[in-house]
Protein backbone atom coordinates (compact mmCIF):
# COMPACT_ATOMS: atom_id res chain seq x y z
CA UNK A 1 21.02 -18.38 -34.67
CA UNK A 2 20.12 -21.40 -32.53
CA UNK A 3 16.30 -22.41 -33.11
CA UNK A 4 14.24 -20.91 -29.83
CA UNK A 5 13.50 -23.40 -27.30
CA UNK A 6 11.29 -23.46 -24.46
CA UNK A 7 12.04 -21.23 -21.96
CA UNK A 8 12.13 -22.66 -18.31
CA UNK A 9 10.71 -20.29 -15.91
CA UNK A 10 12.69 -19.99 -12.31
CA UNK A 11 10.00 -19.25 -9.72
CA UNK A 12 10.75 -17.20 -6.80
CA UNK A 13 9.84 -19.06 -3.92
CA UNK A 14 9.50 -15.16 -2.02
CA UNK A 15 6.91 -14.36 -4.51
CA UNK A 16 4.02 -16.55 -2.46
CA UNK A 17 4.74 -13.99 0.96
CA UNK A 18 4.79 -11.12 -1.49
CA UNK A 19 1.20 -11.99 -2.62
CA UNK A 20 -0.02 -12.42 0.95
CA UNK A 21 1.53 -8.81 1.47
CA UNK A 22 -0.19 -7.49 -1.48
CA UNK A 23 -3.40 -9.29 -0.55
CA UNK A 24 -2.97 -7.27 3.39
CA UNK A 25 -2.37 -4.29 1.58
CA UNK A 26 -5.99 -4.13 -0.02
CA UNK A 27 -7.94 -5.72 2.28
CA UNK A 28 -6.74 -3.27 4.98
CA UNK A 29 -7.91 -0.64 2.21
CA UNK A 30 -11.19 -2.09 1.60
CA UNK A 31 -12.00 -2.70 6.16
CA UNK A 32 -10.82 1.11 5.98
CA UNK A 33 -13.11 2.53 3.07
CA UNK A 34 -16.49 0.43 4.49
CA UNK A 35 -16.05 0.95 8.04
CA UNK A 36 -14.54 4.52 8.06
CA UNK A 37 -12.02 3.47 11.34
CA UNK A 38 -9.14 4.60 9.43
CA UNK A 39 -8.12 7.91 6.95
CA UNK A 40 -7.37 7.19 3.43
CA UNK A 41 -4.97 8.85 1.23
CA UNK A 42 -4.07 8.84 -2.15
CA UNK A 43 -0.76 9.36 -3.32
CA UNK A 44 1.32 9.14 -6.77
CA UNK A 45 3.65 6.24 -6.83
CA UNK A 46 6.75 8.32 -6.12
CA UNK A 47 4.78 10.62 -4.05
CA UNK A 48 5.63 11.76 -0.05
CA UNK A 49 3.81 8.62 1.26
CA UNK A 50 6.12 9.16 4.29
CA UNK A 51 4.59 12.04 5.71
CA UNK A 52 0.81 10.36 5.07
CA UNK A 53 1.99 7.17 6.90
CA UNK A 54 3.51 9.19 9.79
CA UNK A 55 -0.24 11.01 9.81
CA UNK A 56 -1.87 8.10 10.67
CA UNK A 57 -3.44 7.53 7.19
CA UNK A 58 -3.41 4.39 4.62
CA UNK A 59 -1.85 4.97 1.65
CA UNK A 60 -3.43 3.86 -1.48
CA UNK A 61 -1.45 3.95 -4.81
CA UNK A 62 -3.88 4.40 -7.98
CA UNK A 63 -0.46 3.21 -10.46
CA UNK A 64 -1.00 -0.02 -8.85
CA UNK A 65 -4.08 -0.53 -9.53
CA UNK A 66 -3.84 0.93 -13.20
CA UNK A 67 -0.98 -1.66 -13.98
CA UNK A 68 -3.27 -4.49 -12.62
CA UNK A 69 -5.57 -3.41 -15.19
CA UNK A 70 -3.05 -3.74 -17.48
CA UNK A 71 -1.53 -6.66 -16.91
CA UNK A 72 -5.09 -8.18 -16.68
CA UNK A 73 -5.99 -6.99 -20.06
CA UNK A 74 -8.70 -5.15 -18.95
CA UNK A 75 -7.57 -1.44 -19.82
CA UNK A 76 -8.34 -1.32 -23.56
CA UNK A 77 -12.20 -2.30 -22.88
CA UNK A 78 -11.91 0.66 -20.05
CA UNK A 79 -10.11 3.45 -21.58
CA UNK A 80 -12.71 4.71 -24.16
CA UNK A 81 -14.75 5.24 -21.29
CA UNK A 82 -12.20 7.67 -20.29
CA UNK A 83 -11.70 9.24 -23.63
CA UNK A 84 -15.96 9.72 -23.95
CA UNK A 85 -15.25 12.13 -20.75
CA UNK A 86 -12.83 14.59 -22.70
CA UNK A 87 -9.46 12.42 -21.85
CA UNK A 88 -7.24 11.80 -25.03
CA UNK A 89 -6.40 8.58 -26.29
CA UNK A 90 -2.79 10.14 -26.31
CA UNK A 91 -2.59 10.60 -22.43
CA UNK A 92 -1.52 8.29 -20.14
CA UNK A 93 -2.91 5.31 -20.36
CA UNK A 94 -2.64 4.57 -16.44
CA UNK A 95 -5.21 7.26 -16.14
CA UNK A 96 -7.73 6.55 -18.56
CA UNK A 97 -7.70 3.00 -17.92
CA UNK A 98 -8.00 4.01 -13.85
CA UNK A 99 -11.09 6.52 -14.72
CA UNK A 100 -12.59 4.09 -17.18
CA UNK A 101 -13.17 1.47 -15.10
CA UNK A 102 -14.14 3.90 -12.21
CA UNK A 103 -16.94 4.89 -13.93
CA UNK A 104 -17.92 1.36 -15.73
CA UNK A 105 -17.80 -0.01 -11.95
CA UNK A 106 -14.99 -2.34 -12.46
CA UNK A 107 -11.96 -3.59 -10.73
CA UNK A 108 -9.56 -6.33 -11.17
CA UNK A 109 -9.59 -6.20 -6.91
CA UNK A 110 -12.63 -8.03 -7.36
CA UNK A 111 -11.15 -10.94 -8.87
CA UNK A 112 -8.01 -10.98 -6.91
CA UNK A 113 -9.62 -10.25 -3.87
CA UNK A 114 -12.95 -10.08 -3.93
CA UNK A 115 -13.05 -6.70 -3.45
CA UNK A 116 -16.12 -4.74 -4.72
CA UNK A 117 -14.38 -0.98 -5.16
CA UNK A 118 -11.30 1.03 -5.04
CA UNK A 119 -10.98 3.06 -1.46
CA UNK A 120 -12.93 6.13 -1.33
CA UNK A 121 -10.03 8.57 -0.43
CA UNK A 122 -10.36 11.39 2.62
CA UNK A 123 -7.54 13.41 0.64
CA UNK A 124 -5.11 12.91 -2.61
CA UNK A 125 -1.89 13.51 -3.02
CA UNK A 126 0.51 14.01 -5.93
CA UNK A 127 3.75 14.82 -6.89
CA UNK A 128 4.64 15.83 -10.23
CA UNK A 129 7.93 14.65 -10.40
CA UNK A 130 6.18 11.69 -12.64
CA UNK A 131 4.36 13.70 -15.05
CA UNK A 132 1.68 16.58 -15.67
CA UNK A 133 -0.81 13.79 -15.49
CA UNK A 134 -0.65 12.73 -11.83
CA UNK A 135 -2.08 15.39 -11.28
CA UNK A 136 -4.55 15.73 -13.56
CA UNK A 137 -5.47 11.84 -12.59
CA UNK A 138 -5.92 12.87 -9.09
CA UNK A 139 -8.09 15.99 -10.18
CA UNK A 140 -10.54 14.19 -11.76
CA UNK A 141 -11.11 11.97 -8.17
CA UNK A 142 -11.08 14.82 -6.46
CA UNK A 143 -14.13 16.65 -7.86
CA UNK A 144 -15.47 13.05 -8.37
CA UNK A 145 -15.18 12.50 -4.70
CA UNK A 146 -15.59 16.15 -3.43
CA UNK A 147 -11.91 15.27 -1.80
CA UNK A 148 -9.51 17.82 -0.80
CA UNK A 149 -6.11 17.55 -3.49
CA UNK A 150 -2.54 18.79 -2.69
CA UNK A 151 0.49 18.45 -4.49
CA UNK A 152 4.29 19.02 -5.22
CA UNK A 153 4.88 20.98 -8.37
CA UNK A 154 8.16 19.57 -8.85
CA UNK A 155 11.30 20.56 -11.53
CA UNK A 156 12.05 19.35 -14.48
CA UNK A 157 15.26 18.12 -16.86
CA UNK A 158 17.57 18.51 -13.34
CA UNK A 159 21.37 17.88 -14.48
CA UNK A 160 22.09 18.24 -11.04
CA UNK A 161 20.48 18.38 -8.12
CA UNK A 162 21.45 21.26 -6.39
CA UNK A 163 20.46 22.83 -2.78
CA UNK A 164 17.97 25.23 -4.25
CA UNK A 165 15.93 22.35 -6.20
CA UNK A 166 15.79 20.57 -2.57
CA UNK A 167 14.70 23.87 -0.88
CA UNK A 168 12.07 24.43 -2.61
CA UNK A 169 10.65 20.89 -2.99
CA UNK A 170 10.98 20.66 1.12
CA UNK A 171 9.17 23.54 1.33
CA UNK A 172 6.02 22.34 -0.28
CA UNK A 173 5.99 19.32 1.79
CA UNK A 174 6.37 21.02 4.60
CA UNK A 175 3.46 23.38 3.72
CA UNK A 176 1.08 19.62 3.24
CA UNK A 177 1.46 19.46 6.85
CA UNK A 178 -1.72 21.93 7.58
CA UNK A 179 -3.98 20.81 5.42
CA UNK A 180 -2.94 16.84 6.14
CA UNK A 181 -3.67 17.56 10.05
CA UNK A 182 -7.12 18.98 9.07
CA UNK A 183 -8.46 15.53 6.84
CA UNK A 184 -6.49 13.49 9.43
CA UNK A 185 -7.47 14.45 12.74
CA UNK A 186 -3.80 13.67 14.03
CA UNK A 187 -1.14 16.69 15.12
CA UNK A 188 2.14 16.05 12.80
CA UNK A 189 5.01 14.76 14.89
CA UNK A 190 7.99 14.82 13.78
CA UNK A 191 9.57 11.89 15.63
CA UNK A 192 6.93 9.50 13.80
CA UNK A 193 8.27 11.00 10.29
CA UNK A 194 11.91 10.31 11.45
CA UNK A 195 10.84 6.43 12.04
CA UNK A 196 8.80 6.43 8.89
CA UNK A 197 11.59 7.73 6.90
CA UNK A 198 14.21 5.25 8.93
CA UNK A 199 11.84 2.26 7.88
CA UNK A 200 11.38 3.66 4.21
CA UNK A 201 15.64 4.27 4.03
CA UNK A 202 15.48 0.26 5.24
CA UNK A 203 13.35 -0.91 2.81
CA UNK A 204 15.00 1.35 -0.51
CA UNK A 205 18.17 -0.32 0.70
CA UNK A 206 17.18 -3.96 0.35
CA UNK A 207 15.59 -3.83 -2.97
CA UNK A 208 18.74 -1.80 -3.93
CA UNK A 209 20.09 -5.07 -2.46
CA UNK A 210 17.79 -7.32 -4.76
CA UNK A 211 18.22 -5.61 -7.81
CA UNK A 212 21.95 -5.30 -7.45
CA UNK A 213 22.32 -9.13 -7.41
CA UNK A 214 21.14 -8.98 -11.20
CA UNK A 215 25.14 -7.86 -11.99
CA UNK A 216 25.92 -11.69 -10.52
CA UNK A 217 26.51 -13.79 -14.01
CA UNK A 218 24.40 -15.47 -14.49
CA UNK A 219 21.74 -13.48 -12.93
CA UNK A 220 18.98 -14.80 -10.22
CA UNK A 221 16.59 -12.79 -11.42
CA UNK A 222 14.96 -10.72 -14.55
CA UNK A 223 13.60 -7.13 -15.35
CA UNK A 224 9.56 -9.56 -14.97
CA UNK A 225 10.47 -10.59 -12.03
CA UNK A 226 10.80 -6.91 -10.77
CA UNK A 227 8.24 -5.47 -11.96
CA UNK A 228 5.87 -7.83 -9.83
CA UNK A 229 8.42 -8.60 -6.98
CA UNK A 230 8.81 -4.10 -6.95
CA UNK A 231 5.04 -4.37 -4.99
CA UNK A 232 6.07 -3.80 -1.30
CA UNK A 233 8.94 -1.00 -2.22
CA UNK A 234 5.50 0.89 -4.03
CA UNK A 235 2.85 0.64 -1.76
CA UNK A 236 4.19 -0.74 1.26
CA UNK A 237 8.20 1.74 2.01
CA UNK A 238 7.84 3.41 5.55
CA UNK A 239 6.54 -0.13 6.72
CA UNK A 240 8.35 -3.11 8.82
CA UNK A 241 6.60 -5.32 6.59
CA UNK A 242 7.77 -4.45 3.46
CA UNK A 243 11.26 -4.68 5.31
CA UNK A 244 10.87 -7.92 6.30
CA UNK A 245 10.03 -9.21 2.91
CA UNK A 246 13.07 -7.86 1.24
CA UNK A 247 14.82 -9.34 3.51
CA UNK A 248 13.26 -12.80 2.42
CA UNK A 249 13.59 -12.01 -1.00
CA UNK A 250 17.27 -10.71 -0.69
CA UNK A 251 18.64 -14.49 1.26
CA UNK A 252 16.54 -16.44 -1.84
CA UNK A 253 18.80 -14.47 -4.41
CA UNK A 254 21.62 -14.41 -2.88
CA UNK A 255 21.14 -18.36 -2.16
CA UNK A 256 20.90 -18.39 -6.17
CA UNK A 257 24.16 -16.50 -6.86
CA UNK A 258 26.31 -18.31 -4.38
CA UNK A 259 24.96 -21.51 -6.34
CA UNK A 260 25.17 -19.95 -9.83
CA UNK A 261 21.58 -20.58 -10.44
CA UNK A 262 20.71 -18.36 -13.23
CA UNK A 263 16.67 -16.98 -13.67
CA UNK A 264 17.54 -17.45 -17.31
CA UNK A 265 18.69 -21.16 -18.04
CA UNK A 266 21.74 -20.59 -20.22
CA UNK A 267 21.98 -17.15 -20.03
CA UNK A 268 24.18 -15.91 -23.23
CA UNK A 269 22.78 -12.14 -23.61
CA UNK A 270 22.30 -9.67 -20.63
CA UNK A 271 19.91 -6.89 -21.74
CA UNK A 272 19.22 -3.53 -19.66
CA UNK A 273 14.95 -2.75 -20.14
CA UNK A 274 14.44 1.32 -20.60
CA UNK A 275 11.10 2.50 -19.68
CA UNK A 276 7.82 1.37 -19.03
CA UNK A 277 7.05 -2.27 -18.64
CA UNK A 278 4.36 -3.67 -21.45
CA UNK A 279 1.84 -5.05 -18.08
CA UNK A 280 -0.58 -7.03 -20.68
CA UNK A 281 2.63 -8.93 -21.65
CA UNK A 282 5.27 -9.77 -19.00
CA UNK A 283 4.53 -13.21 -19.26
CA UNK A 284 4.60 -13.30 -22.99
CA UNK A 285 8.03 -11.11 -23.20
CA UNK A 286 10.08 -12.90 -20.57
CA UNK A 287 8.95 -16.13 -22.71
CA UNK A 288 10.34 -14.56 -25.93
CA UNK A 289 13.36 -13.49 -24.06
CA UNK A 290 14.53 -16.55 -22.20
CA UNK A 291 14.00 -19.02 -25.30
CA UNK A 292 16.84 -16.70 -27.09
CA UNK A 293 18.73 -17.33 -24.26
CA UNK A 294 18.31 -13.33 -22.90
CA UNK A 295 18.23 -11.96 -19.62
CA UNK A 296 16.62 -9.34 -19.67
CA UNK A 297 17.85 -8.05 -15.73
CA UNK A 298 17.78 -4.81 -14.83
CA UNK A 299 15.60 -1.51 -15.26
CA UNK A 300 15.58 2.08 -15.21
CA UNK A 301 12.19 1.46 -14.41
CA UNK A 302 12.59 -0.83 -11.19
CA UNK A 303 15.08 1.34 -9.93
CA UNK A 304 13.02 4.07 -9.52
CA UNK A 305 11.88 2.96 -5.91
CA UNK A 306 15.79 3.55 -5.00
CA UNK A 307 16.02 6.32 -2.29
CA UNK A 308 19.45 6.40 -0.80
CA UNK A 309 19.17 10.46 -0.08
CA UNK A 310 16.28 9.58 2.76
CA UNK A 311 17.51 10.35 6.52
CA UNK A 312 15.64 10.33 9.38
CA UNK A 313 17.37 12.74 11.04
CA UNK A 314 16.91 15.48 8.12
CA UNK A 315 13.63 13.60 6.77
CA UNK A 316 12.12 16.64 4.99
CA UNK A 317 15.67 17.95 2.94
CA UNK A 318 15.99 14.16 2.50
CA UNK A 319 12.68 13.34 1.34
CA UNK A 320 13.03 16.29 -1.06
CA UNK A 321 16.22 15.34 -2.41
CA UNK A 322 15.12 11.76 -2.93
CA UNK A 323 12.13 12.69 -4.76
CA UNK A 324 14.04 15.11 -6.68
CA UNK A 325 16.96 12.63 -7.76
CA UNK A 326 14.73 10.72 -9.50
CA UNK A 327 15.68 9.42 -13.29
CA UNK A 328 12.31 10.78 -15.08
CA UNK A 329 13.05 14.21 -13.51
CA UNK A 330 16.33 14.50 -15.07
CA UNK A 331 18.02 16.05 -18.04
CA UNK A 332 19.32 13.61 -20.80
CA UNK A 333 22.51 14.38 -19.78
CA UNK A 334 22.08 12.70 -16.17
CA UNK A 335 19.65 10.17 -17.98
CA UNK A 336 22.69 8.90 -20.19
CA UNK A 337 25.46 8.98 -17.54
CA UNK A 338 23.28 6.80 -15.11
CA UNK A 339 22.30 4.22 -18.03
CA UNK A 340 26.30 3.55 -19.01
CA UNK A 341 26.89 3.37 -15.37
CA UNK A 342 24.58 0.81 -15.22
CA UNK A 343 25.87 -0.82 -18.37
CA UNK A 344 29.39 -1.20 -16.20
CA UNK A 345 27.80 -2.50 -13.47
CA UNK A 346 25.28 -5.05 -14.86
CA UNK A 347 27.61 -6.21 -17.77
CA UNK A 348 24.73 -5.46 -20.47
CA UNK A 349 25.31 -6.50 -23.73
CA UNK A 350 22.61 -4.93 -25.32
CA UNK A 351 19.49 -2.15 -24.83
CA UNK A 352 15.64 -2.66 -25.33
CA UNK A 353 13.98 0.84 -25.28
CA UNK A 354 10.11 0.90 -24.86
CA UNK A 355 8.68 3.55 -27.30
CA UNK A 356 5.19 3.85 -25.09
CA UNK A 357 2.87 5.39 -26.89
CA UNK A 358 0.87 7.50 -23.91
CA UNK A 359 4.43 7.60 -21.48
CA UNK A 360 6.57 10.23 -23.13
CA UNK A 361 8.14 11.12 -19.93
CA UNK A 362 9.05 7.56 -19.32
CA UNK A 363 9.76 7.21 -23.07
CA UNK A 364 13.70 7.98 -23.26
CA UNK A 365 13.92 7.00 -27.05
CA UNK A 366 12.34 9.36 -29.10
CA UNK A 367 15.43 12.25 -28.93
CA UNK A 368 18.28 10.46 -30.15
CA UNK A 369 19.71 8.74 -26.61
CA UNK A 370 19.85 5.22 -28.39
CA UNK A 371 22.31 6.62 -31.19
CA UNK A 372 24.35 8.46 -28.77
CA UNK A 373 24.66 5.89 -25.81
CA UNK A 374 25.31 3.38 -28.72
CA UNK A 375 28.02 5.58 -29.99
CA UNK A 376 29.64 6.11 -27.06
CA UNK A 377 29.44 2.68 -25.21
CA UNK A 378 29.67 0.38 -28.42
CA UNK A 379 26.36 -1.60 -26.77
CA UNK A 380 23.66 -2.22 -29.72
CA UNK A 381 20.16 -1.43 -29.02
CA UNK A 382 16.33 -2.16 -30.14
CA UNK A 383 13.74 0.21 -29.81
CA UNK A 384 10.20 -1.43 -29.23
CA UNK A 385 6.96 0.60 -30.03
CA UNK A 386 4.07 -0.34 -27.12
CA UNK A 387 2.69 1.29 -24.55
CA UNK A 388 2.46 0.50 -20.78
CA UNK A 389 -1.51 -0.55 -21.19
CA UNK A 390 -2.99 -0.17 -24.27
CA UNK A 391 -2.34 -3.37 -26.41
CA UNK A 392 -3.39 -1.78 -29.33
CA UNK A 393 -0.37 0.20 -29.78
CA UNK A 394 1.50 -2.69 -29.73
CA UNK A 395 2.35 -5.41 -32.87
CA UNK A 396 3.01 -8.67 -31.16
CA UNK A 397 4.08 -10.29 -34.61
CA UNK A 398 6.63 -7.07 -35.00
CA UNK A 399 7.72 -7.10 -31.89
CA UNK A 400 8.97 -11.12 -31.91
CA UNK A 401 10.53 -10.48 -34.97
CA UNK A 402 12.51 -7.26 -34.28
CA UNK A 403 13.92 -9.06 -31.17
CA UNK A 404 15.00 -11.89 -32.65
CA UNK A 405 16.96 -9.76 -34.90
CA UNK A 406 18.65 -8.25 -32.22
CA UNK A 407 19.68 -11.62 -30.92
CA UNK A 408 21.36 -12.28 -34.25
CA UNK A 409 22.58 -8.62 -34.00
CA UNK A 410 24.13 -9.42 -30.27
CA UNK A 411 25.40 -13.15 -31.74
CA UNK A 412 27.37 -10.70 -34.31
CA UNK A 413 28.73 -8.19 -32.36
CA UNK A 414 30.20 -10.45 -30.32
């Protein structure tokens, strides 16, 4: 194999406005939680922040702030803090990291933005169409807050989505709407959910749009890039801003595939990233990967802030079916069907699973999928051991080494 080289990093000139937008985001949060002018909510990442927004309330999005911990480095000295209250060191780590440095008084807002705390929150929301620990996460805050908590009890290991599993998921977000009018103070309307839900549709669609320029060879962008550029679909969907960033974003990349200007100079492998990003190394992996001469380009993971089921003029059935299409809440089945479609569509020569050590549910490794995707599609794949913030279960040295056997692997199979 050809001796690694330094890899030359292709900034995305969008990625200054999509700090500024982050750096709105919070301090809007922070005005709101010192003054009081404006109702806070917490919700789960792929939670019904539709139907807070059209409520009047701020949105805040704990994941966030959990992966800023991890990409900081800060979670490992935080999550022991966690596991002294009762928390395993075998749950997620987004939690324990998020309680630890609650309690310790710590926040990487404070460097970024010189923001003191997290927003206190009026009510939190979750939907367990993550995982069982959303809503234990959100618990915790509650009673720490004295906060009222509702949630979606969603299904699990869906092969398909049928009109039954979007019944019953509408009907629990139609039964928020009571308790959401008492902590807000506003009357639901249902024409302000329609325009939410329009905006949010907007928004899914453009960074469909920016991901989907990944299957241009070679690609504009890599799996790192989305995980940061992924902000404004998270925190910011059922907003004109976030809209009018994507669209930014989505003239940059296409202005890079009409030019065949590759984020990978020399791109010779195009790998597909399964499951949780490693935040305390994004830097360190897209490094590794480009100096082989991988792109690593597209995500289950980034993906998962693709609605195309939301319509404004059906927004609860759509909402419902959206958060219910989800790839975590399916069965393998659906799991392995969407991964070879995307193996069509982005050309992938080879798979990186991430093994994380406190994500089982967004570990897709562990039952055999590799061996039979590999079987079926002929596409090699490496399995990585990590975790999404705790270093700790991660080998660095192991990790380098394993992947640049799989480069020789790839060189081989071709």
């Amino acid at each position: 194999m050809a001796e690694e080289k330094k890899a030359i990093r292709k900034k995305i000139k969008a990625a200054g406005e999509m700090k500024k937008f982050m750096a709105d985001y919070y301090l809007e949060l922070d005005h709101a939680s010192r003054t009081g002018d404006k109702k806070i909510a917490w919700c789960t990442s792929v939670g019904p922040a539709e139907i807070l927004r059209a409520m009047g309330f701020l949105v805040y999005f704990p994941e966030t702030h959990s992966a800023m911990l991890g990409a900081t480095r800060m979670a490992m000295d935080l999550i022991p803090h966690a596991n002294a209250l009762g928390y395993s060191p075998e749950i997620c780590s987004y939690l324990t990291a998020d309680v630890g440095a609650y309690v310790q008084g710590i926040t990487p807002l404070t460097r970024a933005y010189e923001i003191e705390s997290i927003p206190r929150p009026d009510v939190l929301v979750f939907n367990t169409n993550q995982c069982r620990d959303v809503q234990d996460w959100f618990a915790w805050y509650a009673r720490e807050f004295d906060a009222p908590l509702v949630g979606i009890h969603t299904h699990r290991g869906v092969k398909d989505v049928t009109a039954s599993h979007v019944a019953s998921i509408a009907k629990q977000m139609e039964e928020m709407i009571e308790p959401l009018e008492e902590v807000s103070g506003h009357q639901f309307d249902l024409d302000e959910l329609e325009q939410v839900v329009a905006l949010s549709r907007e928004c899914s669609e453009l960074w469909k749009a920016v991901l989907d320029t990944a299957s241009a060879v070679p690609s504009p962008l890599t799996f790192f890039d989305g995980t940061t550029l992924m902000g404004p679909a998270v925190v910011g969907r059922g907003t004109q801003q976030a809209v009018d960033f994507y669209k930014v974003l989505l003239a940059e990349l296409e202005e890079r595939v009409e030019n065949s200007v590759g984020a990978v100079e020399g791109e010779r492998f195009r790998i597909y990233w399964e499951g949780m990003p490693i935040w305390g190394r994004l830097r360190a992996h897209s490094e590794l990967f480009a100096g082989l001469g991988a792109c690593v380009l597209a995500s289950t993971y980034c993906n998962s802030w693709i609605f195309s089921a939301f319509d404004a003029a059906d927004p609860f059935t759509s909402m419902a079916r959206a958060y219910t299409e989800l790839f975590i809440v399916r069965s393998d089945e659906a799991k392995e069907q969407y991964i070879k479609e995307m193996i069509d569509f982005f050309k992938i020569d080879g798979i990186v699973y991430h093994d994380a050590r406190t994500c089982p549910n967004n570990s897709n490794c562990r039952y055999g999928m590799p061996q039979r995707l590999e079987a079926e599609t002929g596409v090699p794949s490496l399995t990585i051991n990590g975790d999404l913030n705790d270093l700790r279960c991660l080998s660095d040295e192991q990790t380098n080494t394993n992947v640049e056997a799989f480069m020789e692997q790839l060189e081989e199979h071709r």
